[in-house]
C-alpha atoms as a PDB file:
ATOM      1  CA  UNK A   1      17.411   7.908   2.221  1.00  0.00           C
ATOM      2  CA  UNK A   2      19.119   4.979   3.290  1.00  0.00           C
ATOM      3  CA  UNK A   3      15.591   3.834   5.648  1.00  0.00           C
ATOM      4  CA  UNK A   4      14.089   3.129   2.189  1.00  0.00           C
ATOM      5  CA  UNK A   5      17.067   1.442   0.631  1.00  0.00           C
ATOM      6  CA  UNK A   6      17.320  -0.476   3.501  1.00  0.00           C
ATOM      7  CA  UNK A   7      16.213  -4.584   2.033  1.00  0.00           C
ATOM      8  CA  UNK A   8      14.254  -2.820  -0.874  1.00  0.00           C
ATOM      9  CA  UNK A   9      14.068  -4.157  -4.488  1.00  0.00           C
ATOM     10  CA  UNK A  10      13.641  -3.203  -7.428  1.00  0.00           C
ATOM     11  CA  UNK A  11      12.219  -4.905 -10.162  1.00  0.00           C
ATOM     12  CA  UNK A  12      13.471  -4.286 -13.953  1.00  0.00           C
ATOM     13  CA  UNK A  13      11.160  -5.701 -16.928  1.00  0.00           C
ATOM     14  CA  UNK A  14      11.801  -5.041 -20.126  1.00  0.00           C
ATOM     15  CA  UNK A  15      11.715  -7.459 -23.385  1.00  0.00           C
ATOM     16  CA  UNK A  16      15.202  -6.109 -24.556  1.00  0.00           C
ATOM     17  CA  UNK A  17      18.028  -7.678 -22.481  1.00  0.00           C
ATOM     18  CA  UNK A  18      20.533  -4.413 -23.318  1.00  0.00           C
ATOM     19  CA  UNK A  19      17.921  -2.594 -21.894  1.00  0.00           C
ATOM     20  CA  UNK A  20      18.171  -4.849 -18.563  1.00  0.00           C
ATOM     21  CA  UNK A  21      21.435  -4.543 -18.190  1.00  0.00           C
ATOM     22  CA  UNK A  22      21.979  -0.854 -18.631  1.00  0.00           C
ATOM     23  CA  UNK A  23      18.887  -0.317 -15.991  1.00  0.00           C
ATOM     24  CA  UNK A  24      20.106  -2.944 -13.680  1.00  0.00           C
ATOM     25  CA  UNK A  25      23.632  -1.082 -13.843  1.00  0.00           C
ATOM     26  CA  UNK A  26      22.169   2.483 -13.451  1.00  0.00           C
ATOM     27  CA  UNK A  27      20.186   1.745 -10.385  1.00  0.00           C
ATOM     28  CA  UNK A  28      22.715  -0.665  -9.033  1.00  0.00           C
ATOM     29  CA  UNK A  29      25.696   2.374  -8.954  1.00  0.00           C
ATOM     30  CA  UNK A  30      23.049   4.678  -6.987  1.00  0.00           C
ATOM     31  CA  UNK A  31      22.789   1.988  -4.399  1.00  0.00           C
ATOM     32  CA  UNK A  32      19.727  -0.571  -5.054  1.00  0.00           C
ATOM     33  CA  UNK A  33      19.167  -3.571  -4.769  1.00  0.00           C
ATOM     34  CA  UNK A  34      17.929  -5.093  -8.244  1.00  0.00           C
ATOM     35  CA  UNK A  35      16.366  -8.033 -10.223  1.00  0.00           C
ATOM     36  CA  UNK A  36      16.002  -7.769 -13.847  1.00  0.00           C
ATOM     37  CA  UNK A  37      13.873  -9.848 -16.270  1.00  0.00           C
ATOM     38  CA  UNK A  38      12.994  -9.817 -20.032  1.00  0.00           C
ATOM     39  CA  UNK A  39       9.539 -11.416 -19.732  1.00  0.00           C
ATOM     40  CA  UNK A  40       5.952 -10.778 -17.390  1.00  0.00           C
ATOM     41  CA  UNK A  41       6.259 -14.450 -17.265  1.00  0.00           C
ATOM     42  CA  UNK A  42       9.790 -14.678 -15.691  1.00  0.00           C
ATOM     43  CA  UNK A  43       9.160 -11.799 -13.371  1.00  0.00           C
ATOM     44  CA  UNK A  44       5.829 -13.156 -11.686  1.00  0.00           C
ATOM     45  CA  UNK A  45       7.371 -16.510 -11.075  1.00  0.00           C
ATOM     46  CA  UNK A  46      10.211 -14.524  -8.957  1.00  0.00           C
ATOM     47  CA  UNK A  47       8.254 -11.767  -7.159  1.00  0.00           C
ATOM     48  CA  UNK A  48       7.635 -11.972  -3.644  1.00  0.00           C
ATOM     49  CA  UNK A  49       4.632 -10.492  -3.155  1.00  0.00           C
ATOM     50  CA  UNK A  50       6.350  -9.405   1.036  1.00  0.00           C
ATOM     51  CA  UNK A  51       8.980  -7.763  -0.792  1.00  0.00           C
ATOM     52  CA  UNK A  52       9.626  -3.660  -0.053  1.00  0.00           C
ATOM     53  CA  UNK A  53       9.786  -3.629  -3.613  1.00  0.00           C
ATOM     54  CA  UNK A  54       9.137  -1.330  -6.825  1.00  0.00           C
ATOM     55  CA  UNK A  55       8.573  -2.079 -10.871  1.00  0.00           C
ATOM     56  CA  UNK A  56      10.700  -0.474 -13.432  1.00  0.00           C
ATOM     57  CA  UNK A  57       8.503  -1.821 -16.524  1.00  0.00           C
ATOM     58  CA  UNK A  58       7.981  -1.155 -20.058  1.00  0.00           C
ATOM     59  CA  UNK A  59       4.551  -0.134 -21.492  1.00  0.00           C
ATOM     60  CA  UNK A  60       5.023  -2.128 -24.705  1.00  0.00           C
ATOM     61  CA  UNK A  61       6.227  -5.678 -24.329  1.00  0.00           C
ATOM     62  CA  UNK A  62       5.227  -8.975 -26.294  1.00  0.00           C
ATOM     63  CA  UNK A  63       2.744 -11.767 -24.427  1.00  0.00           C
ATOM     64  CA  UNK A  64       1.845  -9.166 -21.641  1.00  0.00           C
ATOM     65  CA  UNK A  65       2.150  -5.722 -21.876  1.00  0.00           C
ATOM     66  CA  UNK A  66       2.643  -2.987 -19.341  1.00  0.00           C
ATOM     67  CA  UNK A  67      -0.800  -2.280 -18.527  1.00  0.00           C
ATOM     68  CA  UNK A  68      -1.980  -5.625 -18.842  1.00  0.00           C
ATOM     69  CA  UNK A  69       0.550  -6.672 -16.046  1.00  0.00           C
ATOM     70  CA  UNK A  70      -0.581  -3.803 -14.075  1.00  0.00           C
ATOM     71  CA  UNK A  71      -4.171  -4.982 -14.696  1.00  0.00           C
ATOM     72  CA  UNK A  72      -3.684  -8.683 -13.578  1.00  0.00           C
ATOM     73  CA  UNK A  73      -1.811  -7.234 -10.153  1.00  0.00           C
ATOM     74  CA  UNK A  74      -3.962  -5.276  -9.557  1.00  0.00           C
ATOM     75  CA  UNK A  75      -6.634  -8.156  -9.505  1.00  0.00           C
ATOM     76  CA  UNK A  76      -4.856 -10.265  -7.688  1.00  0.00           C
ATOM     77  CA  UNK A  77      -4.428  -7.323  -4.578  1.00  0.00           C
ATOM     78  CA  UNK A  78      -0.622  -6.801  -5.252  1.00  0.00           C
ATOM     79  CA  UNK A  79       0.306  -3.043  -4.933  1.00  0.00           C
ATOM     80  CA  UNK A  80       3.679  -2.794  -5.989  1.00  0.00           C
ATOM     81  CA  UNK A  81       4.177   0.820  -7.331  1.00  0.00           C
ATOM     82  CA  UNK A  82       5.246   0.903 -11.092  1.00  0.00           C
ATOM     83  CA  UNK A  83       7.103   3.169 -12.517  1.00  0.00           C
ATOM     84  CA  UNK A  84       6.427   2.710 -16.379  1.00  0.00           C
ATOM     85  CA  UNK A  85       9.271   3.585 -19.480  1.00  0.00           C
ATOM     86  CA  UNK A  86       7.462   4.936 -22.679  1.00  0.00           C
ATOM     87  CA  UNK A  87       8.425   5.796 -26.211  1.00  0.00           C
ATOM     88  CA  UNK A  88       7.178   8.739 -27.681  1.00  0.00           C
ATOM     89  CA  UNK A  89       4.621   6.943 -28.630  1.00  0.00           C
ATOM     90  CA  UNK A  90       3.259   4.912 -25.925  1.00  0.00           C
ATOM     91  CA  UNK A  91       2.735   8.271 -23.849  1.00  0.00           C
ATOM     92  CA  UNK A  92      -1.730   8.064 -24.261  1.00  0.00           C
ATOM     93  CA  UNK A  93      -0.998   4.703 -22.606  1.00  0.00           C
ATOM     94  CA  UNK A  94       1.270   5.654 -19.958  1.00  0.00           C
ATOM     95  CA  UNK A  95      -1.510   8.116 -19.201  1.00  0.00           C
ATOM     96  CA  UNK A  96      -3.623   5.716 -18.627  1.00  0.00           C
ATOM     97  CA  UNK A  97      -1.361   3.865 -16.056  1.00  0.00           C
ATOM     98  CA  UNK A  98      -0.604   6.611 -13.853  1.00  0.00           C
ATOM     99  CA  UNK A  99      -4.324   7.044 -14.014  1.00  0.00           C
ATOM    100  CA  UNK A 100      -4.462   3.237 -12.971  1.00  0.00           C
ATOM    101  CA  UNK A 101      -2.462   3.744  -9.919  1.00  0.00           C
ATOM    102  CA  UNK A 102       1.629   3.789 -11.457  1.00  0.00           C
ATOM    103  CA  UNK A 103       3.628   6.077  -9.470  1.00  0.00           C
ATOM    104  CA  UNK A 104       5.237   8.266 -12.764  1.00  0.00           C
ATOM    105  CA  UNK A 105       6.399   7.243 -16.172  1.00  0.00           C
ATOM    106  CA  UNK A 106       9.463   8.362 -18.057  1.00  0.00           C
ATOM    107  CA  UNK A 107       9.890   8.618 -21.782  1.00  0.00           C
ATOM    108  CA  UNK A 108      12.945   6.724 -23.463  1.00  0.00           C
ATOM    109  CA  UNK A 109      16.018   6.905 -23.361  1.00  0.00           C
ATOM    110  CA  UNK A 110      15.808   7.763 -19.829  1.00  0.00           C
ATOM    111  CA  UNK A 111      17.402   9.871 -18.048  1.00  0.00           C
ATOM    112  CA  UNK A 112      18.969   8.481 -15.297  1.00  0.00           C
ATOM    113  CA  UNK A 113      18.899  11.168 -12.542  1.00  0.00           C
ATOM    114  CA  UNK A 114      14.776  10.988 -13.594  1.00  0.00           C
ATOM    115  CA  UNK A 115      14.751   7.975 -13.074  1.00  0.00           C
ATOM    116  CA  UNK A 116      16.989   7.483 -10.297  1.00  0.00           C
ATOM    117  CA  UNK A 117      14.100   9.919  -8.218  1.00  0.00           C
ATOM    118  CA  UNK A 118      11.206   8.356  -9.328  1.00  0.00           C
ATOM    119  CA  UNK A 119      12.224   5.094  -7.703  1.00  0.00           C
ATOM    120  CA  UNK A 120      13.137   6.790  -4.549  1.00  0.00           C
ATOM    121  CA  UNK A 121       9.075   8.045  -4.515  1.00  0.00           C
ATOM    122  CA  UNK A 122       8.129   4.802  -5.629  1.00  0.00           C
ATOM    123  CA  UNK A 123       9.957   2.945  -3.016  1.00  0.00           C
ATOM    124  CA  UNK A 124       8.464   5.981  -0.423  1.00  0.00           C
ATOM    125  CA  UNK A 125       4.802   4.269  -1.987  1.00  0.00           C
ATOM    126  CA  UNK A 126       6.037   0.653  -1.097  1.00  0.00           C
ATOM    127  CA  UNK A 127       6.760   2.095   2.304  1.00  0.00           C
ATOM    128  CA  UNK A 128       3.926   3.552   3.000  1.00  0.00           C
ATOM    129  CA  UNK A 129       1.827   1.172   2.074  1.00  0.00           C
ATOM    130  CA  UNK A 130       3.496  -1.738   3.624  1.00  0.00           C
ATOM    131  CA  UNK A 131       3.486   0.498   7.046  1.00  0.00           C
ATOM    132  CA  UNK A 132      -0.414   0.746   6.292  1.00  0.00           C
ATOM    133  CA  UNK A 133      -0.698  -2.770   6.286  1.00  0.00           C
ATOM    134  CA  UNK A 134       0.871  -3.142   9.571  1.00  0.00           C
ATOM    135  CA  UNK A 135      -1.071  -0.682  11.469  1.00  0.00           C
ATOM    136  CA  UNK A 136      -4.358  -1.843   9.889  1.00  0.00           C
ATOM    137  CA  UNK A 137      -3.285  -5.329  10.926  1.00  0.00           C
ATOM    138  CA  UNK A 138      -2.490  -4.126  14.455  1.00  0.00           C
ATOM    139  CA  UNK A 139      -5.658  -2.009  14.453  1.00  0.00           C
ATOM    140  CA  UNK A 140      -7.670  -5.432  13.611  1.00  0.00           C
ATOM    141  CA  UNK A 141      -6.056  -7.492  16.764  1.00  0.00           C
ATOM    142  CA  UNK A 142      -6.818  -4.771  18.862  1.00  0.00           C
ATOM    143  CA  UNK A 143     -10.072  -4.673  17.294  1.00  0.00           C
ATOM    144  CA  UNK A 144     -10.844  -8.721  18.221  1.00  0.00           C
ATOM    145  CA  UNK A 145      -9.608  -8.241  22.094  1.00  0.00           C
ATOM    146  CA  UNK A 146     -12.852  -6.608  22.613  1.00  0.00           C
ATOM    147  CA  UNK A 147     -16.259  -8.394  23.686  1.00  0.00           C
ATOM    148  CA  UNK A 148     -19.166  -8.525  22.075  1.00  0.00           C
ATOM    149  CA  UNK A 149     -20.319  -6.465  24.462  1.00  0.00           C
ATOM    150  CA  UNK A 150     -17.879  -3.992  24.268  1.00  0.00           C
ATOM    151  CA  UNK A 151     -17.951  -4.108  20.580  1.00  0.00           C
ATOM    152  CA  UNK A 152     -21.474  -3.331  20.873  1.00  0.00           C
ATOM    153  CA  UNK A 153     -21.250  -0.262  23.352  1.00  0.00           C
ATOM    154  CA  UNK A 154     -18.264   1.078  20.707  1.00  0.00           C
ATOM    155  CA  UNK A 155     -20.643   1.356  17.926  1.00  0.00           C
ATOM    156  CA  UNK A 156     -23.082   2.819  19.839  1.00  0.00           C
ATOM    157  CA  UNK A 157     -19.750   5.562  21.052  1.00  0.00           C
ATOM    158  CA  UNK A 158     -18.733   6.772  18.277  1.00  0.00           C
ATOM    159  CA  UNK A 159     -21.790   7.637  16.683  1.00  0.00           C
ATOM    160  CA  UNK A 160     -21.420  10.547  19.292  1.00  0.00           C
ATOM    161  CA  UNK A 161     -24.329   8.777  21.915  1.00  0.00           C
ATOM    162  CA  UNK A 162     -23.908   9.922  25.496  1.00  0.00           C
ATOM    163  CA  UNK A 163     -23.439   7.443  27.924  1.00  0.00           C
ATOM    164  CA  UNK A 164     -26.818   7.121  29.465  1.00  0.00           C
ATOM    165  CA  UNK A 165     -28.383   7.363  25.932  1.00  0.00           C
ATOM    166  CA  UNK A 166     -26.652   3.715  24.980  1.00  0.00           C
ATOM    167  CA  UNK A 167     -27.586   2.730  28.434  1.00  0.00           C
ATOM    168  CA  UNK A 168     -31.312   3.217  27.556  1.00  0.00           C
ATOM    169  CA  UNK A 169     -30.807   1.457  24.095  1.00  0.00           C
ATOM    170  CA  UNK A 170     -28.617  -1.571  25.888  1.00  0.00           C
ATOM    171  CA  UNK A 171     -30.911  -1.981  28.793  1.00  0.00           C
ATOM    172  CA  UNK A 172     -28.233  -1.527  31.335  1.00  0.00           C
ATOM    173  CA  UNK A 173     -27.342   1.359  33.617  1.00  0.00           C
ATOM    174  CA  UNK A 174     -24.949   4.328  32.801  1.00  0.00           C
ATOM    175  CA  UNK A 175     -21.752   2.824  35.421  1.00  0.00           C
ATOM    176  CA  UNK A 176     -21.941  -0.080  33.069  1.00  0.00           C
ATOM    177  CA  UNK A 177     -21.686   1.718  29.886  1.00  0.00           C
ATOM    178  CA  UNK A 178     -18.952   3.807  32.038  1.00  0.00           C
ATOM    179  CA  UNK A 179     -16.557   0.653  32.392  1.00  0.00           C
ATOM    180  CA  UNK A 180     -16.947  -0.362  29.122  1.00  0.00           C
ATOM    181  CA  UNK A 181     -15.698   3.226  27.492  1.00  0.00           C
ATOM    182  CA  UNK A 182     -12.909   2.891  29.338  1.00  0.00           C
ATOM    183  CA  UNK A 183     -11.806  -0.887  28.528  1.00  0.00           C
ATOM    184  CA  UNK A 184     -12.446  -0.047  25.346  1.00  0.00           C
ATOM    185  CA  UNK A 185     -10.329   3.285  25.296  1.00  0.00           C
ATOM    186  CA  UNK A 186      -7.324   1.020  26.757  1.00  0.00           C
ATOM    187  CA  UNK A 187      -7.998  -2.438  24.681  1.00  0.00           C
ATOM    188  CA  UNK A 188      -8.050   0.330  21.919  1.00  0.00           C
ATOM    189  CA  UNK A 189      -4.983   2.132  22.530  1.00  0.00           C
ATOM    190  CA  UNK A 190      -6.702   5.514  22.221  1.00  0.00           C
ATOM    191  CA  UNK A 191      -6.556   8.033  24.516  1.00  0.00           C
ATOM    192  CA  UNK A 192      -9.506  10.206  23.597  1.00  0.00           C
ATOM    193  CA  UNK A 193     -12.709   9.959  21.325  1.00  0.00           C
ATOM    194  CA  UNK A 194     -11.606  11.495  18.479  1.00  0.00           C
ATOM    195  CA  UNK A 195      -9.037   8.767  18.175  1.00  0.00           C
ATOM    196  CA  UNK A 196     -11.571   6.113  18.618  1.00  0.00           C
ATOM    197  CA  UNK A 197     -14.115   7.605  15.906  1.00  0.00           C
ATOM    198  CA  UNK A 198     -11.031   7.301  13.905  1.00  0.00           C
ATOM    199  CA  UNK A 199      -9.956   3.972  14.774  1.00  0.00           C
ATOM    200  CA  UNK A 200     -13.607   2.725  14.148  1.00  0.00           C
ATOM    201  CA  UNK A 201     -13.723   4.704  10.399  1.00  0.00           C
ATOM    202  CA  UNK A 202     -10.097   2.310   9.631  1.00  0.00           C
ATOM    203  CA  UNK A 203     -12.401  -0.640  10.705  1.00  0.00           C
ATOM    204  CA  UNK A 204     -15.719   0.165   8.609  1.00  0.00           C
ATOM    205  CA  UNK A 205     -18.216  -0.071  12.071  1.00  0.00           C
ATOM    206  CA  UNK A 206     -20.309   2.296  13.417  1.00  0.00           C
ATOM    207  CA  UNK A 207     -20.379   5.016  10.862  1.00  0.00           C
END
């Protein structure tokens, strides 16, 4: 448990400062890390968007409500699981947000060892994600060590075309096509063709 503590945040918003503070103080005795805030406002001034990070948030706030925050990340690409508190009431629209990508909701008053596990799975989210990004980014700079040529005899590979076959459609001979496969397959980092069908499904080409 301590991989995902490890320089993780989490966020607190809620318009009713008691409310803050007995969050903050809950989740800061089980061991995280966290920033509290009483407005939308005050919270996407502070939030760093590189952060391993979750959002403890309430659905119903004044200016900009739970979903309506959720909405406007959402547009602007940030993925930061949310983990939405509710009244009895609110629970159609916390619906909605887990439906809308939040990671769980809880009704108030929460209870804390509820809450203390759903920002353990949200922070498992943020980790996953973030590790996504990484190898996705890797995946890409692999992806650009190629040539154009290579890059073209790779779509043509994992479309499941035999060697000669692309050597016909290319205009070169078979060897040729041989040497390429296998620059690719180490440029790559693969080590068989299943992992480069893959690897070319992560990038959108050839399928």
């Amino acid at each position: 448990m301590s991989g995902i503590l490890e320089q993780a945040v989490v966020y607190v918003l809620d318009d009713e400062p008691e409310m803050v503070k007995a969050l903050t103080r809950l989740l800061r005795s089980s061991g995280f890390a966290v920033r509290g805030f009483t407005s939308a406002r005050e919270f996407l001034v502070a939030f760093r968007a590189d952060d391993h990070s979750c959002l403890v948030l309430d659905v119903a706030m004044p200016e900009l409500d739970g979903l309506k925050l959720q909405q406007r990340l959402t547009h602007h690409g940030i993925l930061i699981p949310l983990v939405f508190l509710t009244g009895y009431g609110d629970i159609p629209m916390s619906v909605r947000a887990v439906k809308a990508g939040a990671t769980d909701f809880l009704t108030k008053p929460v209870d804390a060892v509820a809450l203390v596990q759903a920002v353990h799975a949200a922070l498992r989210v943020a980790a996953t994600r973030r590790q996504e990004i990484r190898d996705a980014a890797a995946l890409a700079t692999r992806m650009a060590a190629l040539t154009l040529r290579e890059r073209e005899v790779m779509r043509h590979v994992v479309t499941g075309q035999l060697n000669k076959q692309i050597a016909a459609d290319l205009g070169t001979g078979e060897q040729n096509i041989k040497l390429h496969r296998a620059h690719i397959m180490k440029k790559m980092g693969v080590d068989s063709l299943a992992e480069l069908v893959r690897a070319a499904v992560r990038l959108g080409i050839g399928t």
